[in-house]
Protein backbone atom coordinates (compact mmCIF):
# COMPACT_ATOMS: atom_id res chain seq x y z
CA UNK A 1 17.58 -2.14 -13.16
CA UNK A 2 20.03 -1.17 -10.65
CA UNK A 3 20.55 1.38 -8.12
CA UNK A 4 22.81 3.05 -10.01
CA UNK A 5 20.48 3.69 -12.88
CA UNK A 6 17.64 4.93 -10.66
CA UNK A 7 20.03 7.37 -9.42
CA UNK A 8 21.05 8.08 -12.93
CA UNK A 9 17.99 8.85 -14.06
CA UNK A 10 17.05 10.92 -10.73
CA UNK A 11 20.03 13.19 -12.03
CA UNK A 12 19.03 13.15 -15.52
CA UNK A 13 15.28 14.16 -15.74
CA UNK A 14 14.39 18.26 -13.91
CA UNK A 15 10.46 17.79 -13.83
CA UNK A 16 8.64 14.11 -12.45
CA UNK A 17 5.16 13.56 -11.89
CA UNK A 18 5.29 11.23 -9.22
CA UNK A 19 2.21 8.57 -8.41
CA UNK A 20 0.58 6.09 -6.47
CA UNK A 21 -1.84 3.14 -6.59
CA UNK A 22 -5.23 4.12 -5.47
CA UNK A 23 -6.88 3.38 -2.19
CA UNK A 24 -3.27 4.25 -0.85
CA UNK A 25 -1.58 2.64 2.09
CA UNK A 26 0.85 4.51 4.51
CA UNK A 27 3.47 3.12 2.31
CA UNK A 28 2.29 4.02 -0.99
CA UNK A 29 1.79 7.48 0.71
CA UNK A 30 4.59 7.74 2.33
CA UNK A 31 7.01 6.22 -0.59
CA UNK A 32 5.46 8.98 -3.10
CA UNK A 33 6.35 11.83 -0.67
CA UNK A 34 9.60 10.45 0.34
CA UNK A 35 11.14 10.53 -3.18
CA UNK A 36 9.42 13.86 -3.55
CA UNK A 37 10.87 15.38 -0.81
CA UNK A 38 14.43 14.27 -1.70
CA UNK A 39 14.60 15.20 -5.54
CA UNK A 40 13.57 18.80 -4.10
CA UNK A 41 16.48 18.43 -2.15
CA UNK A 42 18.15 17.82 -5.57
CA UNK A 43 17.01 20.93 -7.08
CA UNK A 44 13.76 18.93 -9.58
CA UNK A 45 10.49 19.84 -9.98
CA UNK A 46 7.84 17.34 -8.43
CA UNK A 47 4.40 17.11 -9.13
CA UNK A 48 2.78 14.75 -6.58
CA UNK A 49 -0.51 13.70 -7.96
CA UNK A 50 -3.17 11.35 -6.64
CA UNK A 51 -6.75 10.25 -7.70
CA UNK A 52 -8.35 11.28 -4.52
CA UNK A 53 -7.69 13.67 -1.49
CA UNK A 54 -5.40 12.33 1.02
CA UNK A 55 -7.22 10.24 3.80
CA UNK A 56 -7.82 12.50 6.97
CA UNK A 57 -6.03 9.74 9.14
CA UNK A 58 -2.60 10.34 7.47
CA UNK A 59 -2.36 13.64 7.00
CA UNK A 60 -0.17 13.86 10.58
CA UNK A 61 2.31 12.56 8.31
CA UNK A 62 4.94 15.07 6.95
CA UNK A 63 4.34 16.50 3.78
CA UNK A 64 1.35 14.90 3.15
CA UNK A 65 -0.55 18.27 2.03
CA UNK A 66 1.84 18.23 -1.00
CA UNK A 67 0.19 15.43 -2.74
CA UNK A 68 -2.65 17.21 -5.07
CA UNK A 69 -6.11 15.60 -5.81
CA UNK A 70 -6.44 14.87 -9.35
CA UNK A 71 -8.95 17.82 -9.98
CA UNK A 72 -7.12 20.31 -9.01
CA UNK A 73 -4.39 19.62 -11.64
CA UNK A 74 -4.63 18.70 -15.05
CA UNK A 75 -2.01 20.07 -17.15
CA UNK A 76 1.33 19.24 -16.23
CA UNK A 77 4.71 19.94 -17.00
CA UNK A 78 6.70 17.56 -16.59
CA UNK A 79 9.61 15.17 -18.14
CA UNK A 80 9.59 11.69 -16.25
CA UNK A 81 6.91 9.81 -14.55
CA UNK A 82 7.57 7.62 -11.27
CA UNK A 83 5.03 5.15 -9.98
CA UNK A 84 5.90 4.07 -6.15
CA UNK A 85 4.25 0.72 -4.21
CA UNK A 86 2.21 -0.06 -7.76
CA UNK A 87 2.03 -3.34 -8.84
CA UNK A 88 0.31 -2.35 -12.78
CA UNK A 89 0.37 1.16 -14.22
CA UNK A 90 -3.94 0.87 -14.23
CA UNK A 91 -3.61 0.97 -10.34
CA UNK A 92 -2.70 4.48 -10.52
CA UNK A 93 -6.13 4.91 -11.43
CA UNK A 94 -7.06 8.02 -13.14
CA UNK A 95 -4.05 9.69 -13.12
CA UNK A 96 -2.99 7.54 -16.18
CA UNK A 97 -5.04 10.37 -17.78
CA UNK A 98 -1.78 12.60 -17.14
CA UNK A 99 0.43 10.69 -18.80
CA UNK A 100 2.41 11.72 -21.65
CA UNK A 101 3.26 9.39 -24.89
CA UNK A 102 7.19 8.77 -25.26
CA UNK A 103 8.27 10.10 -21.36
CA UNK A 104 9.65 7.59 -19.34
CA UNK A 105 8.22 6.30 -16.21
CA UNK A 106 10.07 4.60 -13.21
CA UNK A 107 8.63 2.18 -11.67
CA UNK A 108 10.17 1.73 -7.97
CA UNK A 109 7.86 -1.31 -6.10
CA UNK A 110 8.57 -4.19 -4.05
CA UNK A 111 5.48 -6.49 -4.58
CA UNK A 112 6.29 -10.20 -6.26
CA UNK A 113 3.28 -9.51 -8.80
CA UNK A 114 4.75 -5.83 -10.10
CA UNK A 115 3.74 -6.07 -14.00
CA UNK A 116 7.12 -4.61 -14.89
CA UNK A 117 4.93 -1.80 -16.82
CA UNK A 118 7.49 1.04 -16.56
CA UNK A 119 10.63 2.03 -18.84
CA UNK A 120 12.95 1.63 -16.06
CA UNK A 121 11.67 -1.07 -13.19
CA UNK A 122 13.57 -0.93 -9.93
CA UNK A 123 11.46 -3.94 -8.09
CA UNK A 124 13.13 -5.04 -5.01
CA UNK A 125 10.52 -7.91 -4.19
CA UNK A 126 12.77 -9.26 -0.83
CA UNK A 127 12.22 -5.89 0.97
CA UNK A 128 9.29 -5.55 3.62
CA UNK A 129 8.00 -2.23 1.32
CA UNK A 130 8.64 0.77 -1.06
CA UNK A 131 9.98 2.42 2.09
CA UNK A 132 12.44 0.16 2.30
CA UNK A 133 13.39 0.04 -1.29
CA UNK A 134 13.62 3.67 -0.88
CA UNK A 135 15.52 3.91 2.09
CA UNK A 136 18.15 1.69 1.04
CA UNK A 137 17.98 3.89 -2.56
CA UNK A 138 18.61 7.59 -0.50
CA UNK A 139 21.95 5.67 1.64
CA UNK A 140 23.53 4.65 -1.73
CA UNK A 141 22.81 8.68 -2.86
CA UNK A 142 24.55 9.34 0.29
CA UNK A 143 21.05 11.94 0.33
CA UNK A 144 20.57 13.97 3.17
CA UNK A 145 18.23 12.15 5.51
CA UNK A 146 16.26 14.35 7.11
CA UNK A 147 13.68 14.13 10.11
CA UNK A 148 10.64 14.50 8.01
CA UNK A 149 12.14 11.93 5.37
CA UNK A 150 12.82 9.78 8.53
CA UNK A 151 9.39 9.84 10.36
CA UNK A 152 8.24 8.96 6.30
CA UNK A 153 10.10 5.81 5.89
CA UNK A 154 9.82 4.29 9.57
CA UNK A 155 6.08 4.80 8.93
CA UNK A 156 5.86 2.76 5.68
CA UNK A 157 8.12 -0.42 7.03
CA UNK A 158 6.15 -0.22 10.13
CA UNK A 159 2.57 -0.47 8.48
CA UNK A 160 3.36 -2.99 5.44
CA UNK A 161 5.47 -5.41 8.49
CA UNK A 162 2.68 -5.16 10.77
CA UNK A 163 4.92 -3.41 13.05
CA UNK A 164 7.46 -6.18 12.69
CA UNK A 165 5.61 -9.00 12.69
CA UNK A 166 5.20 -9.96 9.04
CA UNK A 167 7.34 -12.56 7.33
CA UNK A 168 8.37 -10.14 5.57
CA UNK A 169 10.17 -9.03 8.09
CA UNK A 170 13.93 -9.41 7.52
CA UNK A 171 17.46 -8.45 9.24
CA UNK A 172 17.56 -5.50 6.23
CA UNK A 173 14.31 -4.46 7.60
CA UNK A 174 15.42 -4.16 11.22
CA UNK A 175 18.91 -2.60 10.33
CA UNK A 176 16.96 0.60 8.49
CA UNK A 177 14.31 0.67 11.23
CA UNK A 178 17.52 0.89 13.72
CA UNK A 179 19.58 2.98 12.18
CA UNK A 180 16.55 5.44 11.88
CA UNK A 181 15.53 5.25 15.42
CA UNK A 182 19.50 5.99 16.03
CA UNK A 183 20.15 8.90 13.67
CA UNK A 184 17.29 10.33 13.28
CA UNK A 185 15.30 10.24 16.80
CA UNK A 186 12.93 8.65 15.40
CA UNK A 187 10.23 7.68 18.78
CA UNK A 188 8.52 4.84 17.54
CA UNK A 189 5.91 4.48 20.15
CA UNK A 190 4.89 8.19 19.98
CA UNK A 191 4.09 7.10 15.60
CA UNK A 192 2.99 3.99 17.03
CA UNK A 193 0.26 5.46 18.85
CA UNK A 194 -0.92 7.98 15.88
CA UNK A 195 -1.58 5.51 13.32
CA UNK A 196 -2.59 2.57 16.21
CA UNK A 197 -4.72 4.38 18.44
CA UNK A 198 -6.44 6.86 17.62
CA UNK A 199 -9.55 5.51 17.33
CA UNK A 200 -12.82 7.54 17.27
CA UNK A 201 -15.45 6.17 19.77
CA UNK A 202 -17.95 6.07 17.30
CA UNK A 203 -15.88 3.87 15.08
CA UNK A 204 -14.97 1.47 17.78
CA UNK A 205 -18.50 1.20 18.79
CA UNK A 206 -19.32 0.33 15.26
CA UNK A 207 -16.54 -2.29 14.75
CA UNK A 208 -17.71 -3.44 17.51
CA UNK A 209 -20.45 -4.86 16.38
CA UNK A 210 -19.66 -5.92 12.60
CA UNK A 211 -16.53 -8.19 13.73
CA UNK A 212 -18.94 -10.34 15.45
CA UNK A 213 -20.48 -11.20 12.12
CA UNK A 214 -18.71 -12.70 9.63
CA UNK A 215 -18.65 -16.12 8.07
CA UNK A 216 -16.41 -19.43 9.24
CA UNK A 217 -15.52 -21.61 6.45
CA UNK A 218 -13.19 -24.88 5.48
CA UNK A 219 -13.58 -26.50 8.95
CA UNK A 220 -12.26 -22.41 10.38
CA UNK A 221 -9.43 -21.88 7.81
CA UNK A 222 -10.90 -19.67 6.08
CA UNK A 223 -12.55 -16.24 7.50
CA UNK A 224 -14.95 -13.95 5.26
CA UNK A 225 -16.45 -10.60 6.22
CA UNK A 226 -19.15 -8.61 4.18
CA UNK A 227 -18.91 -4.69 3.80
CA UNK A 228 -21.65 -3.03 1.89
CA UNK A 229 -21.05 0.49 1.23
CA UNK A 230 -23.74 1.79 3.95
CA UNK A 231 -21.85 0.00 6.71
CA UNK A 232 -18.62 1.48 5.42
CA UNK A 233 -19.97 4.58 4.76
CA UNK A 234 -20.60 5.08 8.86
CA UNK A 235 -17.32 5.11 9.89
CA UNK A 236 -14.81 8.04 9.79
CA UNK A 237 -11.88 8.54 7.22
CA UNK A 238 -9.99 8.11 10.54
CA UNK A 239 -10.79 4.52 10.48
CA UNK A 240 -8.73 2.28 8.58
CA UNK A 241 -11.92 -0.56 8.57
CA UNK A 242 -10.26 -3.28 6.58
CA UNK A 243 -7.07 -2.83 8.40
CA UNK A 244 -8.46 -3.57 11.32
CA UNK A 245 -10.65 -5.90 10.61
CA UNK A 246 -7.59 -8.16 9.56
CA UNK A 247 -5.58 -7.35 12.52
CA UNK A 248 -8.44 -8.36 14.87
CA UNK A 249 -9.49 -11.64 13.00
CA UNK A 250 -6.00 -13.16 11.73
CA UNK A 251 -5.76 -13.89 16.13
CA UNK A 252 -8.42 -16.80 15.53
CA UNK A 253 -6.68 -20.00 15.93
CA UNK A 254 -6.88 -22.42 12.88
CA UNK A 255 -7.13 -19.59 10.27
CA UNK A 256 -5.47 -19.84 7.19
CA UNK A 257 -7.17 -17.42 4.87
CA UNK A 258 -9.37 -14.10 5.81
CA UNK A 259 -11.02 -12.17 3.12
CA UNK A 260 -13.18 -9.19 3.17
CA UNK A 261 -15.31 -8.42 0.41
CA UNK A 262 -16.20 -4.40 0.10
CA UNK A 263 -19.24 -3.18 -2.11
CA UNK A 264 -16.92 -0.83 -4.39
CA UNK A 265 -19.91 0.21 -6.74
CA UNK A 266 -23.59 -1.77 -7.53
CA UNK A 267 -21.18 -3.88 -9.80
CA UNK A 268 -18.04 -4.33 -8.39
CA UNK A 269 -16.76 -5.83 -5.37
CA UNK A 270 -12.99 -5.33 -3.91
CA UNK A 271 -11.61 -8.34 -2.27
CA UNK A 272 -8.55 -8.13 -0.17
CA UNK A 273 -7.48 -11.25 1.36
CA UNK A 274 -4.45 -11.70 3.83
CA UNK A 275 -2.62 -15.34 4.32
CA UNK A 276 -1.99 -16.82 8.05
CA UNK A 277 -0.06 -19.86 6.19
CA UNK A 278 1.42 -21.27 2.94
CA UNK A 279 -1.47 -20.20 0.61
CA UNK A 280 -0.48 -17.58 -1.99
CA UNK A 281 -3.28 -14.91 -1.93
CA UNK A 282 -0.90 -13.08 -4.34
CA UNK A 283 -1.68 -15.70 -7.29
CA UNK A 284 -5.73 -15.86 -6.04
CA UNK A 285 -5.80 -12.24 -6.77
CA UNK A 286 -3.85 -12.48 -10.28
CA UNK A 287 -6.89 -14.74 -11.25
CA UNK A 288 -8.75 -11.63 -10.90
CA UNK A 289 -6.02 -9.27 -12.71
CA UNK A 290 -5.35 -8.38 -9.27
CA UNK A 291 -1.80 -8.72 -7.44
CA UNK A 292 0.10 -7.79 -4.25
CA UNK A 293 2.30 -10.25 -1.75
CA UNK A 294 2.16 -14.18 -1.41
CA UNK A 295 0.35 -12.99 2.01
CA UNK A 296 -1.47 -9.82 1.82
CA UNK A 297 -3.22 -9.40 -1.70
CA UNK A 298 -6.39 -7.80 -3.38
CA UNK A 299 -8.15 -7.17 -6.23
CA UNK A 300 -11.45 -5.74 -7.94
CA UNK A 301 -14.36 -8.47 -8.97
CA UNK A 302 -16.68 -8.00 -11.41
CA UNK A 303 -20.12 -8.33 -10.12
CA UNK A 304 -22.25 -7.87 -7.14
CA UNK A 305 -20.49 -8.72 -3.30
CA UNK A 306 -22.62 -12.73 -3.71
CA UNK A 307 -21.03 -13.09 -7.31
CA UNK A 308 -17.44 -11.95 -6.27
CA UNK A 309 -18.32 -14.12 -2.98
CA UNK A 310 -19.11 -17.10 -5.74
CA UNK A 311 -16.07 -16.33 -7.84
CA UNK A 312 -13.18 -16.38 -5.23
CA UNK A 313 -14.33 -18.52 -2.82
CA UNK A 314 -13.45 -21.85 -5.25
CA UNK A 315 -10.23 -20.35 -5.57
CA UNK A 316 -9.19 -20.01 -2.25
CA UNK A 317 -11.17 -23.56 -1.32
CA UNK A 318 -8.40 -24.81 -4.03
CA UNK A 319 -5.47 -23.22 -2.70
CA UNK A 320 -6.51 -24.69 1.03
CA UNK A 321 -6.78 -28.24 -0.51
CA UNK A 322 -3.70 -28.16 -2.10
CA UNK A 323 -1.41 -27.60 1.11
């Protein structure tokens, strides 16, 4: 699908229900408002719906308080669907719930592992994020680029690049993040700090002490942490735990592979893993009917945090042998 038929179709549809993957990430977030706020701009009705409230820690983004909790809307209407940053249409959770037989939905993503579930599939898997893809998307429209759209898209590139520093990180990426710092005023170390540091003493005393303990295996290459769901359940919605956890750990020397496993329900266990290296986390989590990049993936495990532990650990122990 091409540009031009995204656009199309933005022009041809008046009402869209527009989605996210749950658990979202500044650039889910910030992709679903985005598109939102520009097809306003276009005259359409948007519906911006989401399984859960927004976390507390992103609502300093613009237009964040547009995005509805599922509860508080259940009948719809409402004549295209888009999904943003969603690799399979069951990530949107319970939302699926909304959708209506026979209307089409637009699937706009830039993950390698995208299902290609919607009608119309715009998946741009060499860009650093749906920001990106969406950026690039509003310049061909020649759309009106305002501040708040701005401050939306910078935010999503920076968070899914690790602030630049991801490989997937290219010349594209730095052009858009330029060219909004240019025309738009965008301050990056003012956004930098409100999504960076901000940290609530509490939490930092906390992390404090879990990053000490996690578990060293494969002669170092590969770094596991443990989150039942009382230790997560003491720090703030603030906090971005797993986030940070990554950031602080991928330093180690040696490491290839970090996971974290997270105590979803008695039953299931969500296991996000990040790559350092040449191992494909992205095709460890597809084992799982999971998905995501070749070095940041996740998905959900059936079974308690030691069964999911016993299930993807072979799998990653595979992948290391094989470089």
């Amino acid at each position: 699908m091409s540009m031009k038929s995204v656009l199309e179709a933005f022009q041809k549809y008046e009402k869209f229900l527009i989605c996210t993957h749950i658990n979202p990430d500044p650039d889910a977030l910030a992709s679903q408002v985005a598109l939102g706020i520009y097809l306003e701009q276009k005259g359409k009705t948007v519906f911006l719906i989401s399984e859960e409230t927004v976390p507390e820690r992103f609502l300093f983004l613009p237009g964040m308080k547009k995005i509805k909790a599922l509860g508080t809307k259940r009948r719809l209407d409402y004549d295209a669907v888009i999904v943003t940053d969603c690799g399979d249409l069951d990530r949107i959770g319970a939302v699926k719930c909304l959708l209506k037989e026979g209307l089409p939905i637009i699937n706009i993503d830039h993950h390698i592992t995208n299902t290609r579930f919607g009608d119309m599939n715009y998946i741009v898997t060499d860009s650093s994020s749906t920001c990106e893809v969406i950026f690039w998307l509003l310049k061909k429209a020649k759309a009106e680029l305002t501040f708040e759209l701005a401050q939306l898209l910078y935010v999503g590139v920076v968070t899914d690049t690790g602030s630049f520093r991801y490989t997937n990180t290219s010349g594209k990426t730095h052009r858009m993040a330029s060219m909004l710092m240019e025309e738009h005023l965008i301050e990056a170390n003012t956004l930098y700090q409100r999504i960076y540091e901000q940290v609530p003493l509490n939490d930092l005393k906390y992390f404090t002490l879990l990053v000490s303990d996690f578990e060293s295996l494969y002669d170092g290459k590969l770094i596991c942490v443990k989150l039942p769901r009382n230790i997560v359940k003491k720090f703030s919605e603030q906090f971005d735990l797993r986030d940070k956890i990554f950031g602080y750990l991928r330093t180690i020397q040696g490491v290839e592979v970090l996971a974290i496993f997270t105590e979803e329900k008695p039953n299931i266990t969500r296991v996000n893993m990040r790559s350092q290296g040449d191992v494909d986390v992205a095709r460890i989590a597809a084992r799982f009917q999971g998905g995501g990049h070749s070095k940041a993936s996740g998905c959900l495990v059936a079974g308690n945090m030691k069964e999911a532990h016993r299930k993807v650990l072979p799998q990653i122990k595979k992948a290391l042998k094989a470089l």
